[in-house]
C-alpha atoms as a PDB file:
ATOM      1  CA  UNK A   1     112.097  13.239  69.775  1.00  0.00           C
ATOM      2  CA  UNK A   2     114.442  16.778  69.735  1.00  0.00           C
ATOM      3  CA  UNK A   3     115.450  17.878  66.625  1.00  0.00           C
ATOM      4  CA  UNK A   4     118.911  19.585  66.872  1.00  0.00           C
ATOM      5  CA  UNK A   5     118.971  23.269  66.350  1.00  0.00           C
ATOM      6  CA  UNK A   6     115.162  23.933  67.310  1.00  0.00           C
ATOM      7  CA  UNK A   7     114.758  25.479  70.432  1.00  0.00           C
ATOM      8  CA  UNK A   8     111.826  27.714  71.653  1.00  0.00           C
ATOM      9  CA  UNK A   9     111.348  31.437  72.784  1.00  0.00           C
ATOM     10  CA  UNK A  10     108.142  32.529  74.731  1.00  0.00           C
ATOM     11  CA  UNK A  11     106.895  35.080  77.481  1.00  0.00           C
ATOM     12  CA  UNK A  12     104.114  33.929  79.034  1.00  0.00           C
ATOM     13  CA  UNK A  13     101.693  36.173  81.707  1.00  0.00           C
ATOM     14  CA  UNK A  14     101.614  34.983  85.546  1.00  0.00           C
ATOM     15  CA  UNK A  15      97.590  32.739  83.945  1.00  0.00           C
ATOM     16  CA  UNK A  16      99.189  31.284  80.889  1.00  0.00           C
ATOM     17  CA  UNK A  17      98.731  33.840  78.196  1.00  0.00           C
ATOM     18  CA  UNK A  18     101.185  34.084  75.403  1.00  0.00           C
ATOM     19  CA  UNK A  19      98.963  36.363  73.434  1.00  0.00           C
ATOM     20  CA  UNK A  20      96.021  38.853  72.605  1.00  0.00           C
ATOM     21  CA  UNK A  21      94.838  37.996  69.596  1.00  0.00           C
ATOM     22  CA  UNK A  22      97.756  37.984  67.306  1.00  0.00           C
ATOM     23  CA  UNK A  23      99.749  40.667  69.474  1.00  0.00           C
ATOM     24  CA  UNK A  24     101.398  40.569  72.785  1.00  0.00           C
ATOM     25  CA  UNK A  25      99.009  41.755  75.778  1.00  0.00           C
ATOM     26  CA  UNK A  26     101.870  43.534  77.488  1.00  0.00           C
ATOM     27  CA  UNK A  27     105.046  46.115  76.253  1.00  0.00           C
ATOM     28  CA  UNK A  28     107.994  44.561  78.151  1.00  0.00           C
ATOM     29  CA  UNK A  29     110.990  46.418  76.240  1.00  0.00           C
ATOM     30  CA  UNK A  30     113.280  44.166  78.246  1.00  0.00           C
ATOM     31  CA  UNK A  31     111.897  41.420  76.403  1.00  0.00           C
ATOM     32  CA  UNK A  32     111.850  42.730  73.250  1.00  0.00           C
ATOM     33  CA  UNK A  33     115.068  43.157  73.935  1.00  0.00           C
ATOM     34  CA  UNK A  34     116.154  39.938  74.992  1.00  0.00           C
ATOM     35  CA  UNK A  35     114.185  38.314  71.965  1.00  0.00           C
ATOM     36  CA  UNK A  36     116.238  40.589  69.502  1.00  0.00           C
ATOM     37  CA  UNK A  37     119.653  39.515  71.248  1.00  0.00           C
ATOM     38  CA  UNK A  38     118.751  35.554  70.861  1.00  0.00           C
ATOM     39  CA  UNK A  39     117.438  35.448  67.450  1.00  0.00           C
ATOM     40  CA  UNK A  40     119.651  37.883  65.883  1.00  0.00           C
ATOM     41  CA  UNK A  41     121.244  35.869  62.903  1.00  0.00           C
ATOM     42  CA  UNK A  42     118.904  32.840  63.073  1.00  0.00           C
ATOM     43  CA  UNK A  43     115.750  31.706  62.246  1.00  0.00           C
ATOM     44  CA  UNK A  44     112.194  32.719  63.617  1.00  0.00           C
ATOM     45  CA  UNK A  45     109.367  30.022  62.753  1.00  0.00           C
ATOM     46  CA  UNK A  46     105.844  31.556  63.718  1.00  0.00           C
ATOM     47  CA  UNK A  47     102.114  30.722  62.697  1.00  0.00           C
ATOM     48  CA  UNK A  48     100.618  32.769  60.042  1.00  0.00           C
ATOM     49  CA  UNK A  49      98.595  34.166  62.304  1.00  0.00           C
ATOM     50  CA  UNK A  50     101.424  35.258  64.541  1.00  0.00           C
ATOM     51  CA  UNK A  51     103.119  37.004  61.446  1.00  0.00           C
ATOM     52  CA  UNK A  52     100.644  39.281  59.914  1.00  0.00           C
ATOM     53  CA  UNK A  53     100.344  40.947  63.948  1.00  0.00           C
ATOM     54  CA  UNK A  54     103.224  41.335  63.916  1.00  0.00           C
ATOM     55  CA  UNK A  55     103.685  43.049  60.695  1.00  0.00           C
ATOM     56  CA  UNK A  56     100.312  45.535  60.572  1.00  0.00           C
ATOM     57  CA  UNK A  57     102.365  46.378  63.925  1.00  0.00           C
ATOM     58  CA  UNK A  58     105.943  46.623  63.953  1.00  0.00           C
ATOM     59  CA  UNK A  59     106.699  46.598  60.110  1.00  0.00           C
ATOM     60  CA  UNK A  60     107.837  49.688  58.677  1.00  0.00           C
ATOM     61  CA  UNK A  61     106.097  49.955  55.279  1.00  0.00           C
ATOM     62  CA  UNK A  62     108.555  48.740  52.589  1.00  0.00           C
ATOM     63  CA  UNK A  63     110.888  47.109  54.854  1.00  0.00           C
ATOM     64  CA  UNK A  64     112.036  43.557  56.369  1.00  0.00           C
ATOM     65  CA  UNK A  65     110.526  42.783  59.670  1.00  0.00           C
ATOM     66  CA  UNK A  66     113.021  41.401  61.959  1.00  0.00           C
ATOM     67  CA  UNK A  67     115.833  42.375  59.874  1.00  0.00           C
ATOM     68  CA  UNK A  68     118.787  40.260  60.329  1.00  0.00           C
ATOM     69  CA  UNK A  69     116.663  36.760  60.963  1.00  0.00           C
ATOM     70  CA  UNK A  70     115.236  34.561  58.178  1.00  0.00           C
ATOM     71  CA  UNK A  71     111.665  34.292  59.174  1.00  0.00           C
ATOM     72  CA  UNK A  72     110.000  30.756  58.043  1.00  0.00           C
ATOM     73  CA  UNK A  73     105.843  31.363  58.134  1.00  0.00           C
ATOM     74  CA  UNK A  74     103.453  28.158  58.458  1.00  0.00           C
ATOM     75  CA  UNK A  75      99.895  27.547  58.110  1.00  0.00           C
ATOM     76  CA  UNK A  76      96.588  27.192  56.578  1.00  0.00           C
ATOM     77  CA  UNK A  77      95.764  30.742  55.497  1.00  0.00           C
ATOM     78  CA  UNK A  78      95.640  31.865  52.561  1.00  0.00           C
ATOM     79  CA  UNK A  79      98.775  35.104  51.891  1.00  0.00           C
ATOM     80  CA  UNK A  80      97.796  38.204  52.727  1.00  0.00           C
ATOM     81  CA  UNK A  81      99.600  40.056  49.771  1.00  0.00           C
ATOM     82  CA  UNK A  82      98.149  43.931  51.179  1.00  0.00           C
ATOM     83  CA  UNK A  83     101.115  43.761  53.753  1.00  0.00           C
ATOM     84  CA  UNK A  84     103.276  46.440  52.434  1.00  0.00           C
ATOM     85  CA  UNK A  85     106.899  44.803  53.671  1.00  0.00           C
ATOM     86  CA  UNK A  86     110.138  43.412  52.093  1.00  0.00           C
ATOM     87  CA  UNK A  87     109.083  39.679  51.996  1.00  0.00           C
ATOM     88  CA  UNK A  88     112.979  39.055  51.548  1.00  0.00           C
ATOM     89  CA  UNK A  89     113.478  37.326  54.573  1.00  0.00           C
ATOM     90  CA  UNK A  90     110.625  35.230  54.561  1.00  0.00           C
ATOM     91  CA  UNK A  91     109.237  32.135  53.413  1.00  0.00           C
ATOM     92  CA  UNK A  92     105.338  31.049  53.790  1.00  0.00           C
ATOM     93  CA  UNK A  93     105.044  27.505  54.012  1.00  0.00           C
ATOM     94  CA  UNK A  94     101.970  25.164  54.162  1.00  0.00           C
ATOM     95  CA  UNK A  95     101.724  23.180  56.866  1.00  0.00           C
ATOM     96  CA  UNK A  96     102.051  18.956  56.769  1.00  0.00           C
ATOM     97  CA  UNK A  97     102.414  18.577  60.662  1.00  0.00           C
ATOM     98  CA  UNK A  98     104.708  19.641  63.578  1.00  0.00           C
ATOM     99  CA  UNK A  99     108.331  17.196  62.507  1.00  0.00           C
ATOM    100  CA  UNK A 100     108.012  17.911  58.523  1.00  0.00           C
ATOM    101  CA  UNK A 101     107.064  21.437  58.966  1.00  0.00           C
ATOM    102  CA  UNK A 102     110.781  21.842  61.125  1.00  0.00           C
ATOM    103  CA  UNK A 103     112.678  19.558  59.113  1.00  0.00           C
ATOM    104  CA  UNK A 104     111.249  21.873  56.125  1.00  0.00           C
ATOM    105  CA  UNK A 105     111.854  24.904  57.979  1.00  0.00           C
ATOM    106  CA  UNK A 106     115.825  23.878  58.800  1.00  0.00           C
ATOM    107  CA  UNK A 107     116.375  23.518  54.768  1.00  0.00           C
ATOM    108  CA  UNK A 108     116.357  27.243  54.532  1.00  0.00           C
ATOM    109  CA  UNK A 109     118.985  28.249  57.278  1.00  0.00           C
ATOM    110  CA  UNK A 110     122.896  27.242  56.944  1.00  0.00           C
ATOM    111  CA  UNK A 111     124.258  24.612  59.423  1.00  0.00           C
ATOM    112  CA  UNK A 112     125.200  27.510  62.170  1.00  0.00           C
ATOM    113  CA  UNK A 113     121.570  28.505  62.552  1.00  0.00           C
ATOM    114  CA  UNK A 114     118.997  28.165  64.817  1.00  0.00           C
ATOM    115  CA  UNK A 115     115.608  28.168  64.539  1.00  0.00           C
ATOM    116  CA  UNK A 116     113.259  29.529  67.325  1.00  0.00           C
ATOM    117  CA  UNK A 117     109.839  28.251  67.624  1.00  0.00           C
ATOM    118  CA  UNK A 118     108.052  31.926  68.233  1.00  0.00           C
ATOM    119  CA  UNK A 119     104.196  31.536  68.338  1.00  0.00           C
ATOM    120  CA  UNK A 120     101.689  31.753  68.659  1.00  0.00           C
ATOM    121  CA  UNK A 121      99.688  29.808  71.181  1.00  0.00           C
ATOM    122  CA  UNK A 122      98.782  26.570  69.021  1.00  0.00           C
ATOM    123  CA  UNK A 123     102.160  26.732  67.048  1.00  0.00           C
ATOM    124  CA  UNK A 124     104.060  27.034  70.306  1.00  0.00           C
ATOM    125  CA  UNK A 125     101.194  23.977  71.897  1.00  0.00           C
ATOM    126  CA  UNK A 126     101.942  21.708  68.599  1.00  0.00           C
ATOM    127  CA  UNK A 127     105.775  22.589  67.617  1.00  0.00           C
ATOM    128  CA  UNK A 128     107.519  22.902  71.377  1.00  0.00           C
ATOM    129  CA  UNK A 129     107.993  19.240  72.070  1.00  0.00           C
ATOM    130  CA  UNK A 130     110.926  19.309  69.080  1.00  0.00           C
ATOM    131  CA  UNK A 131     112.686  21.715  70.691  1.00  0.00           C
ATOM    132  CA  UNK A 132     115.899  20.853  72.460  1.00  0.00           C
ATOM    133  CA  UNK A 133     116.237  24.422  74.472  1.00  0.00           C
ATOM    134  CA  UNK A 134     113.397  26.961  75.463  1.00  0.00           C
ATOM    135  CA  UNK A 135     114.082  31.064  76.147  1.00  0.00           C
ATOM    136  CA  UNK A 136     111.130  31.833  78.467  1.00  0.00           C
ATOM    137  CA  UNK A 137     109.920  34.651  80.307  1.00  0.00           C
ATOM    138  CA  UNK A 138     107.698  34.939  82.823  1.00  0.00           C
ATOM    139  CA  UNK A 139     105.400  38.163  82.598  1.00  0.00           C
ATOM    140  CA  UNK A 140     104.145  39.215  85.853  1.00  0.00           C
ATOM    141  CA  UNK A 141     100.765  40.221  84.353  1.00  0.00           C
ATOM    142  CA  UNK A 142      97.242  38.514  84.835  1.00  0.00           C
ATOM    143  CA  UNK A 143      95.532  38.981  80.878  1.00  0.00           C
ATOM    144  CA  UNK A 144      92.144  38.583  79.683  1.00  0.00           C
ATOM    145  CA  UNK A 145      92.060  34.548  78.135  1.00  0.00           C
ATOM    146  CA  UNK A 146      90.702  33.244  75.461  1.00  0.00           C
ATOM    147  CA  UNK A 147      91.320  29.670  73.592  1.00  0.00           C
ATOM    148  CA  UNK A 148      93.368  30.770  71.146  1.00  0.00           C
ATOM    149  CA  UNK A 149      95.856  33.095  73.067  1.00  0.00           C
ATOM    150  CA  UNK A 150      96.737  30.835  76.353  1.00  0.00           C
ATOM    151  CA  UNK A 151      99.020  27.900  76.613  1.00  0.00           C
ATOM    152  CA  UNK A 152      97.373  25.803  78.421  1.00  0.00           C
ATOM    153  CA  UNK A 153      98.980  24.313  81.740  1.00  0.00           C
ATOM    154  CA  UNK A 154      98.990  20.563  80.476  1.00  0.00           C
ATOM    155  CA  UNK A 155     101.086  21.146  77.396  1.00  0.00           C
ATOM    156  CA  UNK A 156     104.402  21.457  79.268  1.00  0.00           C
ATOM    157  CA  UNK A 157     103.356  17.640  80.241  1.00  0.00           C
ATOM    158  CA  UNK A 158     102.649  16.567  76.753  1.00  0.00           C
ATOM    159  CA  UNK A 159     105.886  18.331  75.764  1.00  0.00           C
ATOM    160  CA  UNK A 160     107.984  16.047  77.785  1.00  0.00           C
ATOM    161  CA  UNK A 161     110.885  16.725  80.503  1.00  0.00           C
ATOM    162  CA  UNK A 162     112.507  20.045  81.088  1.00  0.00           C
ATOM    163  CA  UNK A 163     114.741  21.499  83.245  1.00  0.00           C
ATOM    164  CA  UNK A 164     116.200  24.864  83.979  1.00  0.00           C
ATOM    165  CA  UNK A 165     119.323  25.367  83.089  1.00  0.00           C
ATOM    166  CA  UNK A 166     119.745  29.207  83.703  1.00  0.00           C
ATOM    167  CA  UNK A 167     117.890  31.995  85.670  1.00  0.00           C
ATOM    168  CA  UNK A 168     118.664  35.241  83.702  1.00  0.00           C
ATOM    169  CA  UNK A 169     117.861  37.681  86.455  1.00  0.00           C
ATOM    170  CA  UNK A 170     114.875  39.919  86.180  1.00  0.00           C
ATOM    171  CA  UNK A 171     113.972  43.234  85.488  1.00  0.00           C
ATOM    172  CA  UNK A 172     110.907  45.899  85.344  1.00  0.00           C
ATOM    173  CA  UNK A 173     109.882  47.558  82.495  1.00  0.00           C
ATOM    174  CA  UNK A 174     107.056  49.787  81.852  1.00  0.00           C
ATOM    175  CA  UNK A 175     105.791  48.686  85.441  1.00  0.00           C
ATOM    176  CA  UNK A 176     105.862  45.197  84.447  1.00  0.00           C
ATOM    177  CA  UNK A 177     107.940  42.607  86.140  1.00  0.00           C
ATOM    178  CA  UNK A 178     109.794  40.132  83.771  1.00  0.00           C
ATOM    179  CA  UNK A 179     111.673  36.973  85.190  1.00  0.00           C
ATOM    180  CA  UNK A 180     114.039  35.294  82.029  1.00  0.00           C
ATOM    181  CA  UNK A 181     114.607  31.609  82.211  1.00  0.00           C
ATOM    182  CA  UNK A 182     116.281  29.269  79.995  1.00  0.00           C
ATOM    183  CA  UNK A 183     115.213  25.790  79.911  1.00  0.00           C
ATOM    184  CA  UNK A 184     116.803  22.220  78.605  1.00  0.00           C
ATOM    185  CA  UNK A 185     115.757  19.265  77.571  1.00  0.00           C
ATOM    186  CA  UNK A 186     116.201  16.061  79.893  1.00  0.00           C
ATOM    187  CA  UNK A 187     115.142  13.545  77.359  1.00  0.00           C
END
């Protein structure tokens, strides 16, 4: 079942890949871009993992990362307290399974939010399937694969019906070729 006001954002590489490691395999400004212009304002709910890439490399040293969203951390691990950023915006929360963990999540955002499942590849795998609406784009890139980084073919089955509802255009950025889709639910 959808919960309202989840949806999903993603780029994925032309063989599945969502990830290197905890980073992004490619620099697609475009998407960076279009990421910034969805979330702004809302919430961002990423794995642990997911979060401390993304920190050692776009944080500025005493300072939120993604300013202007309310960033909602889950998993296993134990806090990393040597990340020098403004934990203001965030919230680290353990993990009690995919429907509590949103349900959770949606307690710390006002009734006008969103919150946008954003990685990484298991979080995205276990967490999707709640989402009524999904930003994707399609990186024209083949990337080295590993277990943890690619999401895997058969989880849009397991995640139910979806539809697109929008093709955003494309563009090419840093030589890299980026289609944007948007995607509804059907069920």
């Amino acid at each position: 079942m959808r919960i309202k006001r989840v949806e999903g954002i993603l780029a994925i590489s032309t063989n599945n890949v969502v990830g290197q490691g905890d980073m992004l395999p490619w620099h697609h400004s475009g998407d960076l871009k279009r990421f910034k212009s969805i979330t702004m304002g809302h919430g961002i709910f990423m794995g642990y993992p997911t979060f401390v890439g993304m920190a050692k490399k776009y944080a500025k040293p005493g300072k939120q990362m993604l300013p202007g969203r309310t960033l909602i951390v889950v998993g296993r691990e134990p806090f990393d307290a040597k990340l020098d950023i403004d934990f203001s915006n965030v919230t680290i929360l353990p993990t009690f399974g995919p429907r509590d963990d949103l349900e959770t999540a949606l307690k710390y955002l006002s009734p006008d939010q969103t919150l946008f499942i954003a990685g990484g590849a298991r979080i995205y795998r276990d967490y999707l399937s709640f989402a009524e609406r999904i930003y994707l784009t399609k990186i024209e890139t083949i990337c080295p694969t590993n277990e943890d980084t690619v999401f895997l073919t058969d989880s849009w089955s397991m995640m139910g019906g979806w539809r697109t509802i929008t093709s955003g255009g494309s563009d090419v950025c840093d030589g890299v070729k980026a289609n944007y889709i948007t995607m509804s639910s059907v069920i």
